[in-house]
N, C-alpha and C. Protein backbone atom coordinates (compact mmCIF):
# COMPACT_ATOMS: atom_id res chain seq x y z
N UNK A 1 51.17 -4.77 -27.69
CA UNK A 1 51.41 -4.32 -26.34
C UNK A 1 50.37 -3.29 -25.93
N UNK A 2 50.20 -2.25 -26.98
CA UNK A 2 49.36 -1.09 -26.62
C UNK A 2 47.75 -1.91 -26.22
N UNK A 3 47.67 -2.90 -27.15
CA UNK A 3 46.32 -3.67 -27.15
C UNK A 3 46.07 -4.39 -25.86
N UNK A 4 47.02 -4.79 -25.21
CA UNK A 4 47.23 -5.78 -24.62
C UNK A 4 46.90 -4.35 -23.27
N UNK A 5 47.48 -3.60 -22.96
CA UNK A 5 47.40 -2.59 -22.15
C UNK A 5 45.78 -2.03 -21.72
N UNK A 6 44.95 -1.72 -23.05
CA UNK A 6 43.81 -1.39 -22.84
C UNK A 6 43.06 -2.38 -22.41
N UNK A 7 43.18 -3.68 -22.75
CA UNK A 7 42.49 -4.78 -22.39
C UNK A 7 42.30 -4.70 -20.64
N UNK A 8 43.87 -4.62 -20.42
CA UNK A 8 44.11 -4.76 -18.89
C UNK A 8 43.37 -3.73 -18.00
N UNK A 9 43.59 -2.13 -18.41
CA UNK A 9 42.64 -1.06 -17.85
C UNK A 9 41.13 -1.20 -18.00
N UNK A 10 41.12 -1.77 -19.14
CA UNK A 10 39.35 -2.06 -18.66
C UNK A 10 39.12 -3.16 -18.20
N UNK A 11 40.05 -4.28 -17.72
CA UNK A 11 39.20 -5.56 -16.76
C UNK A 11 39.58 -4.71 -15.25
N UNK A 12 40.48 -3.73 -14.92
CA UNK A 12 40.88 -3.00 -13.98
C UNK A 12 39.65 -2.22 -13.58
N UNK A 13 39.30 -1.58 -14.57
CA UNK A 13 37.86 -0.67 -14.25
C UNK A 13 36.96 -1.09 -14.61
N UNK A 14 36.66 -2.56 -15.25
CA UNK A 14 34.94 -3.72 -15.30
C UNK A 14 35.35 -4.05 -13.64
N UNK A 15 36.41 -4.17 -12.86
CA UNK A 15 36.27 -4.85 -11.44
C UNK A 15 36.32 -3.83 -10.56
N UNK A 16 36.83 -2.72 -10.85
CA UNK A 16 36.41 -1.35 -9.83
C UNK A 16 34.48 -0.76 -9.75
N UNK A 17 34.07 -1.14 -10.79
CA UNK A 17 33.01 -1.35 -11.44
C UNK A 17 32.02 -2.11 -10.40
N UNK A 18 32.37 -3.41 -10.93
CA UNK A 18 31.42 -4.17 -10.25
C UNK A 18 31.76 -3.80 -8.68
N UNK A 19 33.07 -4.22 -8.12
CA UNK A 19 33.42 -3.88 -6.71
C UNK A 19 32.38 -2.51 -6.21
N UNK A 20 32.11 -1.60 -7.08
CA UNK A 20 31.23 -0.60 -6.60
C UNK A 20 30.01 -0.14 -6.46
N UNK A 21 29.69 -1.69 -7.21
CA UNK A 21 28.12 -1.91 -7.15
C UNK A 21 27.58 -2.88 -6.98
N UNK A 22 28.34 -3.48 -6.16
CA UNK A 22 28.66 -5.07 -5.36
C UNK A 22 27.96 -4.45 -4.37
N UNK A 23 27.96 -3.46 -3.41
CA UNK A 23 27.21 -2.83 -2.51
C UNK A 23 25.59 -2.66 -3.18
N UNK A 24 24.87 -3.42 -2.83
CA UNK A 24 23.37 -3.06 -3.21
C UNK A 24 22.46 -1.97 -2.50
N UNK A 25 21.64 -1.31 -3.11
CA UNK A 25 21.31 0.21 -2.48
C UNK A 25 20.38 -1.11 -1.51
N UNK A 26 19.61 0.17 -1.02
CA UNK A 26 18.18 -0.25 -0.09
C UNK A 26 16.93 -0.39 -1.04
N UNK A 27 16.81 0.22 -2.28
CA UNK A 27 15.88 0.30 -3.48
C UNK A 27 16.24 -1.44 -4.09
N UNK A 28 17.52 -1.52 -4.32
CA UNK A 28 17.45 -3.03 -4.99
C UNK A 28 17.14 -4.12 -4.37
N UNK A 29 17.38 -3.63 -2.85
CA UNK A 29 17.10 -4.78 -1.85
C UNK A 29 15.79 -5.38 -1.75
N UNK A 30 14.91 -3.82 -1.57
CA UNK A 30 13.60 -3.96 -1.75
C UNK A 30 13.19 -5.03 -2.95
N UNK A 31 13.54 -4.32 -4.15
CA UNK A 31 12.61 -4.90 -5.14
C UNK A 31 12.65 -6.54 -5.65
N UNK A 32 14.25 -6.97 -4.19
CA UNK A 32 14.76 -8.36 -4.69
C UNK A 32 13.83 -9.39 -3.51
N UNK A 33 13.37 -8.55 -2.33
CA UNK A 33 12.46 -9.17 -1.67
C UNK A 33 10.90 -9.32 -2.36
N UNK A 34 10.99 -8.42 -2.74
CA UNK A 34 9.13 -8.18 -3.23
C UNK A 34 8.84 -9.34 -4.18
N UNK A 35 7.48 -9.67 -3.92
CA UNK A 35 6.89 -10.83 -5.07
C UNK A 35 6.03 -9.50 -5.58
N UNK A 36 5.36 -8.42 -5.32
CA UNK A 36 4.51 -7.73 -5.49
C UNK A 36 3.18 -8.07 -5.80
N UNK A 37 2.93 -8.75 -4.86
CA UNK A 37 1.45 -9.51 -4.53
C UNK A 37 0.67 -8.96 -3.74
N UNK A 38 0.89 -8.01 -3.19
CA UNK A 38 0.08 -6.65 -2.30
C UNK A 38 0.61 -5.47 -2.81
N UNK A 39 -0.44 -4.25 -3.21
CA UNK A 39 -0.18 -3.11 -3.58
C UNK A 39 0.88 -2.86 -2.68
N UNK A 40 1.48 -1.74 -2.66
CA UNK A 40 2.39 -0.66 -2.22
C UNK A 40 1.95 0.40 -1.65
N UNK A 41 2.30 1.11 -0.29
CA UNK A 41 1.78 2.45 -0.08
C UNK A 41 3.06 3.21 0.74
N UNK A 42 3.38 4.31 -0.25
CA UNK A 42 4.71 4.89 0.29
C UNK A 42 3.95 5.70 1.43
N UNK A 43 5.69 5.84 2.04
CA UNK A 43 5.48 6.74 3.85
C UNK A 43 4.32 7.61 3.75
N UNK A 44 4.58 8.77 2.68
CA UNK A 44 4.13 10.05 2.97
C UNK A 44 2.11 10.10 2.30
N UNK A 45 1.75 8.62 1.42
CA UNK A 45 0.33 8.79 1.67
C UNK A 45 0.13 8.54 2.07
N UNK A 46 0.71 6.99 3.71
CA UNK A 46 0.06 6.75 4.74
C UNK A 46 0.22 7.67 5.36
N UNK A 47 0.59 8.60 5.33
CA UNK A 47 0.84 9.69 6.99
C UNK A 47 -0.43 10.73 6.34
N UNK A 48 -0.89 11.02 5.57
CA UNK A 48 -1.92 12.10 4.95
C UNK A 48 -3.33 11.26 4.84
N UNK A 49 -3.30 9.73 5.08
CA UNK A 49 -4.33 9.46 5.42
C UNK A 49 -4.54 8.78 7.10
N UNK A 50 -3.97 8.82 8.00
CA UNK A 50 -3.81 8.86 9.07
C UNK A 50 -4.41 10.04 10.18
N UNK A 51 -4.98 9.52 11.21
CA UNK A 51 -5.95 10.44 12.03
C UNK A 51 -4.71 11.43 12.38
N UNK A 52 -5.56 12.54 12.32
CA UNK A 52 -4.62 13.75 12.58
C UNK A 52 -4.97 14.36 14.50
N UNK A 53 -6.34 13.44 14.64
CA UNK A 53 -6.92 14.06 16.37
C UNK A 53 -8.07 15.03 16.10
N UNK A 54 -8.44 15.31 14.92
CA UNK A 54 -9.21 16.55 14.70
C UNK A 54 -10.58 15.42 14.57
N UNK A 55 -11.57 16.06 14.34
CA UNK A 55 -12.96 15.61 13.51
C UNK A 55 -12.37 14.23 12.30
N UNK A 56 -11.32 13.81 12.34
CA UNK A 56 -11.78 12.37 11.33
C UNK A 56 -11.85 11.24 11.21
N UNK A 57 -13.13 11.93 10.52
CA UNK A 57 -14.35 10.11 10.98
C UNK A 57 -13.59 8.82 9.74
N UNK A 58 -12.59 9.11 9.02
CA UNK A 58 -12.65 7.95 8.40
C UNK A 58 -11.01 7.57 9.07
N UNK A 59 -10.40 7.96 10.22
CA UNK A 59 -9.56 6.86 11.05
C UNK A 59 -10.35 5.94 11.47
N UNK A 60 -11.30 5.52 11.63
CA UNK A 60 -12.34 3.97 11.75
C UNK A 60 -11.83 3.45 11.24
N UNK A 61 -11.81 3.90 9.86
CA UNK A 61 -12.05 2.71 9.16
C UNK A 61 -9.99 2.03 8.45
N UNK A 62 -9.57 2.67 9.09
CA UNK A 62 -8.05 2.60 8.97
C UNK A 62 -7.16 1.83 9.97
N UNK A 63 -6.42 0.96 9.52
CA UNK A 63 -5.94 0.19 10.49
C UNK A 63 -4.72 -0.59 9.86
N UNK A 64 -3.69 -0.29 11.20
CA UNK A 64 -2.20 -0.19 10.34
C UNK A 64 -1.28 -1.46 11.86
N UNK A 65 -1.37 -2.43 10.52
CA UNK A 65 -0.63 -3.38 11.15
C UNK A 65 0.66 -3.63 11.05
N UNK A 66 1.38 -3.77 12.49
CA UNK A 66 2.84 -4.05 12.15
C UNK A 66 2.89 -5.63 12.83
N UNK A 67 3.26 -6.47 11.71
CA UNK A 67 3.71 -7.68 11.68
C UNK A 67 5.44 -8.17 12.25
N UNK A 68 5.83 -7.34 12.45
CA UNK A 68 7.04 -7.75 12.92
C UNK A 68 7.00 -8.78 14.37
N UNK A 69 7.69 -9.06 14.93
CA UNK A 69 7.39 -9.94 16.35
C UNK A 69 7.55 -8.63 17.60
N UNK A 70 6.65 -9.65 18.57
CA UNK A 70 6.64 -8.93 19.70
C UNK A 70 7.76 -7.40 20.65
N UNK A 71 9.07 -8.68 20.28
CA UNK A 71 10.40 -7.52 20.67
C UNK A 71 10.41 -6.40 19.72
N UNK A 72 10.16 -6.52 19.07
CA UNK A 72 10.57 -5.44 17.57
C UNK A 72 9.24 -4.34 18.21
N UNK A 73 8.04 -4.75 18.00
CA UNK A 73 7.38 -3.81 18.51
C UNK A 73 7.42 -3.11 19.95
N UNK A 74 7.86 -3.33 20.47
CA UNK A 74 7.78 -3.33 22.14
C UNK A 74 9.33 -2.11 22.19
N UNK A 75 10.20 -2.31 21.72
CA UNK A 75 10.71 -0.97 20.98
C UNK A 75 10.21 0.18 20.28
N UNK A 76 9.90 0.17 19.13
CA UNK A 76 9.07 1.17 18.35
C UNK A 76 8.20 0.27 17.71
N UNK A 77 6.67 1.41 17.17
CA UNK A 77 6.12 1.40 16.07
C UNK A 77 5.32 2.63 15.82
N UNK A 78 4.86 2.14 14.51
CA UNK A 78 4.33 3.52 14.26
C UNK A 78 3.16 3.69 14.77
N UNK A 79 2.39 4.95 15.26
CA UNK A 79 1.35 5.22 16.37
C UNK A 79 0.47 4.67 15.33
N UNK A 80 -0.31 4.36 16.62
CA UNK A 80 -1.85 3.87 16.05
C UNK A 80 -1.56 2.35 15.74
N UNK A 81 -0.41 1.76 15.23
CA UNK A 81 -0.36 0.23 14.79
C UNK A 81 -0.48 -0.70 16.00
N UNK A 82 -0.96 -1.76 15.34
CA UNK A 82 -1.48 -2.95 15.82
C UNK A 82 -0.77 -3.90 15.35
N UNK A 83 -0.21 -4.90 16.79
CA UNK A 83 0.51 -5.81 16.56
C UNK A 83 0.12 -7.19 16.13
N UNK A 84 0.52 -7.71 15.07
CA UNK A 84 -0.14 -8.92 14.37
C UNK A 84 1.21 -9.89 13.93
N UNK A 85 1.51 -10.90 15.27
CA UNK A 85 2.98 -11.23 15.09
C UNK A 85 2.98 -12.34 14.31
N UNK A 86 4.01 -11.93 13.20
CA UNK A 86 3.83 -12.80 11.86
C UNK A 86 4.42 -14.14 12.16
N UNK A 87 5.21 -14.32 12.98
CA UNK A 87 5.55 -15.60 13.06
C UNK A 87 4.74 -16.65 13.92
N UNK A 88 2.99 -15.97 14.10
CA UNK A 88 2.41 -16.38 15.09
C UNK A 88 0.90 -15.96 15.02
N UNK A 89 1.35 -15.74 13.23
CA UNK A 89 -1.03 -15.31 13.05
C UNK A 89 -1.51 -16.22 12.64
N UNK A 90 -2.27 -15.71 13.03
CA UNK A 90 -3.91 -16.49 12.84
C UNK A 90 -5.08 -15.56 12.37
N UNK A 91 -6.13 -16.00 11.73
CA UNK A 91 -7.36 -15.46 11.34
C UNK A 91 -7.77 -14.62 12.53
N UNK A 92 -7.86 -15.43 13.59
CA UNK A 92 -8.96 -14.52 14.48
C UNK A 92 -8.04 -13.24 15.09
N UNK A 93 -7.07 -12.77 14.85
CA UNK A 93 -6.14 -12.10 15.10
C UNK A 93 -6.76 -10.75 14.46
N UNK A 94 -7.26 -10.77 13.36
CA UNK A 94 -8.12 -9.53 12.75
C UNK A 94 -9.61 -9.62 12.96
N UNK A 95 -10.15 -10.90 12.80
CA UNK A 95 -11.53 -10.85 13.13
C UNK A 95 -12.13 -9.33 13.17
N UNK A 96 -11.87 -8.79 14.35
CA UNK A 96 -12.61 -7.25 14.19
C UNK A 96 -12.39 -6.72 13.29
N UNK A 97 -11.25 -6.61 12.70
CA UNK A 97 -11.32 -5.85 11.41
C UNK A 97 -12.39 -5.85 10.29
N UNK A 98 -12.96 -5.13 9.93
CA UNK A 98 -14.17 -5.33 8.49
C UNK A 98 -13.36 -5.63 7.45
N UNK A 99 -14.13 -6.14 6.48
CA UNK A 99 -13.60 -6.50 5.16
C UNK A 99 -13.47 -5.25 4.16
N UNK A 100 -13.65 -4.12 4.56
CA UNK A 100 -14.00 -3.36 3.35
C UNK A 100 -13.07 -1.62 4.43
N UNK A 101 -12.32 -2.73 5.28
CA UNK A 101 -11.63 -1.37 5.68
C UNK A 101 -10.13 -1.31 5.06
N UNK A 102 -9.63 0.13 5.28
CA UNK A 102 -8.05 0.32 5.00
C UNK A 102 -7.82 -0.10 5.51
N UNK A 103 -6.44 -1.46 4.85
CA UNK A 103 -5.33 -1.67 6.26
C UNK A 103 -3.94 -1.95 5.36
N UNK A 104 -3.18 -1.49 6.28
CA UNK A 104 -1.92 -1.24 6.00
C UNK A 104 -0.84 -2.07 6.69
N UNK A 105 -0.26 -2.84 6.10
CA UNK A 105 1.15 -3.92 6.65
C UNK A 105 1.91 -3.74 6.76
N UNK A 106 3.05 -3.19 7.58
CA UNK A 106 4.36 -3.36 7.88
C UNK A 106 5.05 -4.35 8.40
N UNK A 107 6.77 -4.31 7.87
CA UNK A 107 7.40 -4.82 9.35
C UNK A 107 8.65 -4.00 9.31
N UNK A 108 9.93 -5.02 9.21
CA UNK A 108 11.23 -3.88 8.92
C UNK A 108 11.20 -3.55 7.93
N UNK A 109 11.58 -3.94 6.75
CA UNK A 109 11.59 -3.77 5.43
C UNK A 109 10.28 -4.05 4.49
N UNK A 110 9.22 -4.92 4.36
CA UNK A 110 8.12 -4.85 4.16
C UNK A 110 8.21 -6.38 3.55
N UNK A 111 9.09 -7.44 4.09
CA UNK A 111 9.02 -8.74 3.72
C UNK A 111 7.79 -9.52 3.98
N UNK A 112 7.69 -9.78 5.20
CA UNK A 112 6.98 -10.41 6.25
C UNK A 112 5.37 -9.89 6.30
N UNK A 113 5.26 -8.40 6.02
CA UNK A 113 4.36 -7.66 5.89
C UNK A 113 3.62 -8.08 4.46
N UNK A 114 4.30 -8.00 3.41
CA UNK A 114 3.97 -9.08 2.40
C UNK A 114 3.12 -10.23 2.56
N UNK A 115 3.87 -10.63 3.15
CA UNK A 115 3.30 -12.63 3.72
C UNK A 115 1.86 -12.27 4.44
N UNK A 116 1.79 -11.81 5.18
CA UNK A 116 0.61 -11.26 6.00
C UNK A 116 -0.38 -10.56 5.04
N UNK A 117 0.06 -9.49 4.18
CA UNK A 117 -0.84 -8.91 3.32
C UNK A 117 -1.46 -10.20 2.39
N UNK A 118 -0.66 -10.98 1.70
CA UNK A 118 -1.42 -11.99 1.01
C UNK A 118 -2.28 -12.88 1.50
N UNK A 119 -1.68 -12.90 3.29
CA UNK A 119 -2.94 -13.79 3.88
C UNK A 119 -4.11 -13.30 4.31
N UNK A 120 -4.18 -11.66 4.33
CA UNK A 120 -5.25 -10.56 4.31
C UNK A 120 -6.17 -11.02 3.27
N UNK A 121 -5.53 -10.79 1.87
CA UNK A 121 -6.29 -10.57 0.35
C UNK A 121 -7.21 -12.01 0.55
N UNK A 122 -6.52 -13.24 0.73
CA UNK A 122 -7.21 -14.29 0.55
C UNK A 122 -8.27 -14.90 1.22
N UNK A 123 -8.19 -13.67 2.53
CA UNK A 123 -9.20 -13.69 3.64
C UNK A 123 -10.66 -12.75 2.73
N UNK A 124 -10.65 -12.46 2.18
CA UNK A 124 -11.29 -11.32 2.16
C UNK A 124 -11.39 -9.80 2.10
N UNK A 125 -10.00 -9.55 2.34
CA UNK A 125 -9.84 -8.26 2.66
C UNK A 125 -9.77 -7.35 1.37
N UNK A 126 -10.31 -6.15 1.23
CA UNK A 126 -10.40 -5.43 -0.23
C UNK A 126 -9.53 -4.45 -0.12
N UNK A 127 -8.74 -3.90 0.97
CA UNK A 127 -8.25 -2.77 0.55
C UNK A 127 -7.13 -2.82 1.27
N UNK A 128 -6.09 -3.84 0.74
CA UNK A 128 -4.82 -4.10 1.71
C UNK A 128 -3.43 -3.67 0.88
N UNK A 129 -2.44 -2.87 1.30
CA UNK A 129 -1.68 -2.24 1.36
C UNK A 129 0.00 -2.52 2.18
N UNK A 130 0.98 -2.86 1.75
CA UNK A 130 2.29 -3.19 2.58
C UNK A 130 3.02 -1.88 2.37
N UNK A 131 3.31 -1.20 3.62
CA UNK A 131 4.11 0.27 3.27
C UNK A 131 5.81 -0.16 3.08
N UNK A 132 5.78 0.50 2.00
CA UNK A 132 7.57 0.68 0.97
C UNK A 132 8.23 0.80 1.73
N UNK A 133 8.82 -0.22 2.17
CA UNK A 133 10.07 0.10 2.73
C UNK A 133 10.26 -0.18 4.25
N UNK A 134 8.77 -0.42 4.88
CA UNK A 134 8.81 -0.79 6.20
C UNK A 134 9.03 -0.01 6.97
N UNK A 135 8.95 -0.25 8.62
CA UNK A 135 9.56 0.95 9.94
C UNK A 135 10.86 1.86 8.94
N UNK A 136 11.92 0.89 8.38
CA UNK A 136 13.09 1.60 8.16
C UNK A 136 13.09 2.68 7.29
N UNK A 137 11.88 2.34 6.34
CA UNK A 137 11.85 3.24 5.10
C UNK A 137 10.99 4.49 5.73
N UNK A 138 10.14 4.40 6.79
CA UNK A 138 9.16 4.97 7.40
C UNK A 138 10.02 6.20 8.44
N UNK A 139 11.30 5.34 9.33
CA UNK A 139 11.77 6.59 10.15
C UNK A 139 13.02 7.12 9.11
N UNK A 140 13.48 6.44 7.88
CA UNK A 140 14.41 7.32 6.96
C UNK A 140 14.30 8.27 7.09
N UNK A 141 12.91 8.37 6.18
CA UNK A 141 12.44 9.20 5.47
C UNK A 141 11.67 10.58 7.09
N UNK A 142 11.88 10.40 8.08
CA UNK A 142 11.85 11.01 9.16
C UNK A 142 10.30 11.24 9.90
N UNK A 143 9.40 10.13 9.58
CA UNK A 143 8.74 9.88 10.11
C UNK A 143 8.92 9.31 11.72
N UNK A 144 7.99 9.98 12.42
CA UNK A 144 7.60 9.10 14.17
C UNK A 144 7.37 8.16 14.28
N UNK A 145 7.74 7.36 15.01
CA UNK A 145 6.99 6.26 15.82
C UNK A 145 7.55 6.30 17.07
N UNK A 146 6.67 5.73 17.96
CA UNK A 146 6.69 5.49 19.41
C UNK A 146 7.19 4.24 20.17
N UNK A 147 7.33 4.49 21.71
CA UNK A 147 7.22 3.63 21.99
C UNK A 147 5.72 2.73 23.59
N UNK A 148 6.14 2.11 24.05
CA UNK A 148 4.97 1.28 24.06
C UNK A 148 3.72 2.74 25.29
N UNK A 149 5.05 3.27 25.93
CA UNK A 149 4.16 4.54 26.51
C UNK A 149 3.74 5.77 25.23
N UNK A 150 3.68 4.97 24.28
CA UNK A 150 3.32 6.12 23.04
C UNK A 150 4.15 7.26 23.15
N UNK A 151 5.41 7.13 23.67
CA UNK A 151 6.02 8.38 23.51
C UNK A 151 6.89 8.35 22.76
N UNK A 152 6.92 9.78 21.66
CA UNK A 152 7.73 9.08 20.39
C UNK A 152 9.27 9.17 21.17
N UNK A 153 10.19 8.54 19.93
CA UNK A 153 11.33 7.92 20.14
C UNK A 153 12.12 7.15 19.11
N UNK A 154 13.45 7.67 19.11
CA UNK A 154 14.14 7.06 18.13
C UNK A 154 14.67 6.06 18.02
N UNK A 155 14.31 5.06 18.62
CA UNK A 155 14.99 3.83 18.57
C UNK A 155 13.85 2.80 17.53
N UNK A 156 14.90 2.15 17.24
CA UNK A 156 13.91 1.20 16.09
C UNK A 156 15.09 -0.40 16.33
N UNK A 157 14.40 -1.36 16.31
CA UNK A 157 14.99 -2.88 15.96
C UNK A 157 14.81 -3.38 14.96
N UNK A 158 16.21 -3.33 14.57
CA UNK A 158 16.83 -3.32 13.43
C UNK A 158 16.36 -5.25 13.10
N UNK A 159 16.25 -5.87 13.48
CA UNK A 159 15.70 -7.68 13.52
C UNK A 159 17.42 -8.12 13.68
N UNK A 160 18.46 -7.76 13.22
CA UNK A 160 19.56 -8.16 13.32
C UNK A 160 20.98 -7.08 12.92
N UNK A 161 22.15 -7.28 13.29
CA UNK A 161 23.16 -6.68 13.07
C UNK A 161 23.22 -6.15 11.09
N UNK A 162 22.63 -7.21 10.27
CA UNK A 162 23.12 -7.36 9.20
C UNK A 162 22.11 -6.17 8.52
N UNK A 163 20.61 -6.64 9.24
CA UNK A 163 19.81 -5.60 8.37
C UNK A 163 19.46 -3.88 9.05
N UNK A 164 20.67 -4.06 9.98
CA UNK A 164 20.96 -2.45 10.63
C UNK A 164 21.37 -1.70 9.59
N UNK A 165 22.09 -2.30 8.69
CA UNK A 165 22.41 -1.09 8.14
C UNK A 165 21.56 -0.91 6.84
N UNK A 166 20.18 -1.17 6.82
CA UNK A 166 19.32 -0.34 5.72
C UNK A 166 18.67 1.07 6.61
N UNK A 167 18.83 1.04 8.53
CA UNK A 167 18.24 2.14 9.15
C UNK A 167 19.44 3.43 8.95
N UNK A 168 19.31 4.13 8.39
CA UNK A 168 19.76 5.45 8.27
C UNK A 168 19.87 6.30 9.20
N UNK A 169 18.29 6.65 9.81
CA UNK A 169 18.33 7.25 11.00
C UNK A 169 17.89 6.67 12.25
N UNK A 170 17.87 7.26 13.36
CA UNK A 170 17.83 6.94 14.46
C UNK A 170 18.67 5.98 15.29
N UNK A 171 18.16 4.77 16.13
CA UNK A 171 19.17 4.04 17.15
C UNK A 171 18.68 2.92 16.93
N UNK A 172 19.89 2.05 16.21
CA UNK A 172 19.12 1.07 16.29
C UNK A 172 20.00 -0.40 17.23
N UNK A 173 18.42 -1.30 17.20
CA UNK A 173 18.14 -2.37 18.85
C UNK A 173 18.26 -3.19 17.89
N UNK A 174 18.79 -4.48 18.38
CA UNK A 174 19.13 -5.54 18.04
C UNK A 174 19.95 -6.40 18.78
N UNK A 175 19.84 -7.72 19.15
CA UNK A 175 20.39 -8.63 20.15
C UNK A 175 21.78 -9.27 19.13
C-alpha cells in the first residue's frame, strides 16, 4: 500500500511537472526555430554598432534589414531598417548593398530573417548576421523602434494572436 502510494505521488508530481513545462519559454522557442545557418547578433551589439548621428563613418557600411512583410513594418521597425519583404524577395532587392558590408536580418522572432540571411550568404554576402530574437527580442529587452514618420513608438505586430504572446513589452497589432 505504502508502495503503491509513492508510486501515485510521483506520477502526481511527473504530471504537475511536465504540465509546468508544457509552457515553452521564448529561449526554447527560439532555438526550436533556428537551423543556425546565419551567425547570431544579440540586441545590445547591434545597438553599439549602429550610427549614433555623431562623426560615424562606418554606418555606410551597415545595413539592417527587416524582412517581415509590408504591414508589420508600416507599424514599427527598428530605425535605420530597410524593408526586404520576405514573402516577396528577390536579388535585385539588395543589389546596392556591397558584398563586404554589415548587414543585419530581422523579422518577429528571427525565422524568416533566417531564410533571407541564407539567401544573403549564397549571394555573396560576407558579413551577414540574424538578430536573436527579432523586433520582439529587440523591444523586450527595451530597445526603440519607430514608426513610418520615424517617430518612436510602442506598438509592434505581433504577425498573429498566437505569437503575441512572445512580445512582453509594448502594444501589440495584429489582425
Amino acid at each position: 500500500m505504502k508502495q503503491r502510494t509513492t508510486l501515485l505521488l510521483l506520477g502526481i508530481l511527473l504530471c504537475c511537472q511536465i504540465n509546468a513545462c508544457g509552457q515553452m519559454t521564448y529561449e526554447e522557442k527560439l532555438q526550436q526555430l533556428y537551423k543556425n545557418t546565419v551567425p547570431l547578433i544579440e540586441g545590445e551589439v547591434l545597438l553599439k554598432t549602429m550610427p549614433t548621428g555623431d562623426a560615424d563613418h562606418s554606418a555606410s557600411t551597415l545595413y539592417i534589414l527587416d524582412t517581415r512583410a509590408p504591414k508589420e513594418y508600416a507599424i514599427s521597425h527598428i530605425p535605420g531598417a530597410l524593408l526586404v519583404d520576405y514573402d516577396n524577395f528577390k536579388t535585385k532587392d539588395v543589389k546596392h548593398i556591397p558584398k563586404d558590408a554589415k548587414v543585419i536580418v530581422y523579422c518577429s522572432v528571427g525565422y524568416r530573417s533566417e531564410r533571407i540571411g541564407e539567401k544573403l550568404l549564397k549571394m555573396g554576402y560576407q558579413d551577414v548576421k540574424n538578430l536573436y530574437g527579432g523586433i520582439f527580442q529587440w523591444v523586450n529587452e527595451g530597445h526603440q523602434v519607430v514608426n513610418p514618420s520615424l517617430a518612436p513608438t510602442d506598438s509592434v505586430h505581433t504577425y498573429n494572436k498566437n505569437w503575441s504572446q512572445w512580445l512582453k513589452k509594448g502594444v501589440k497589432v495584429y489582425e
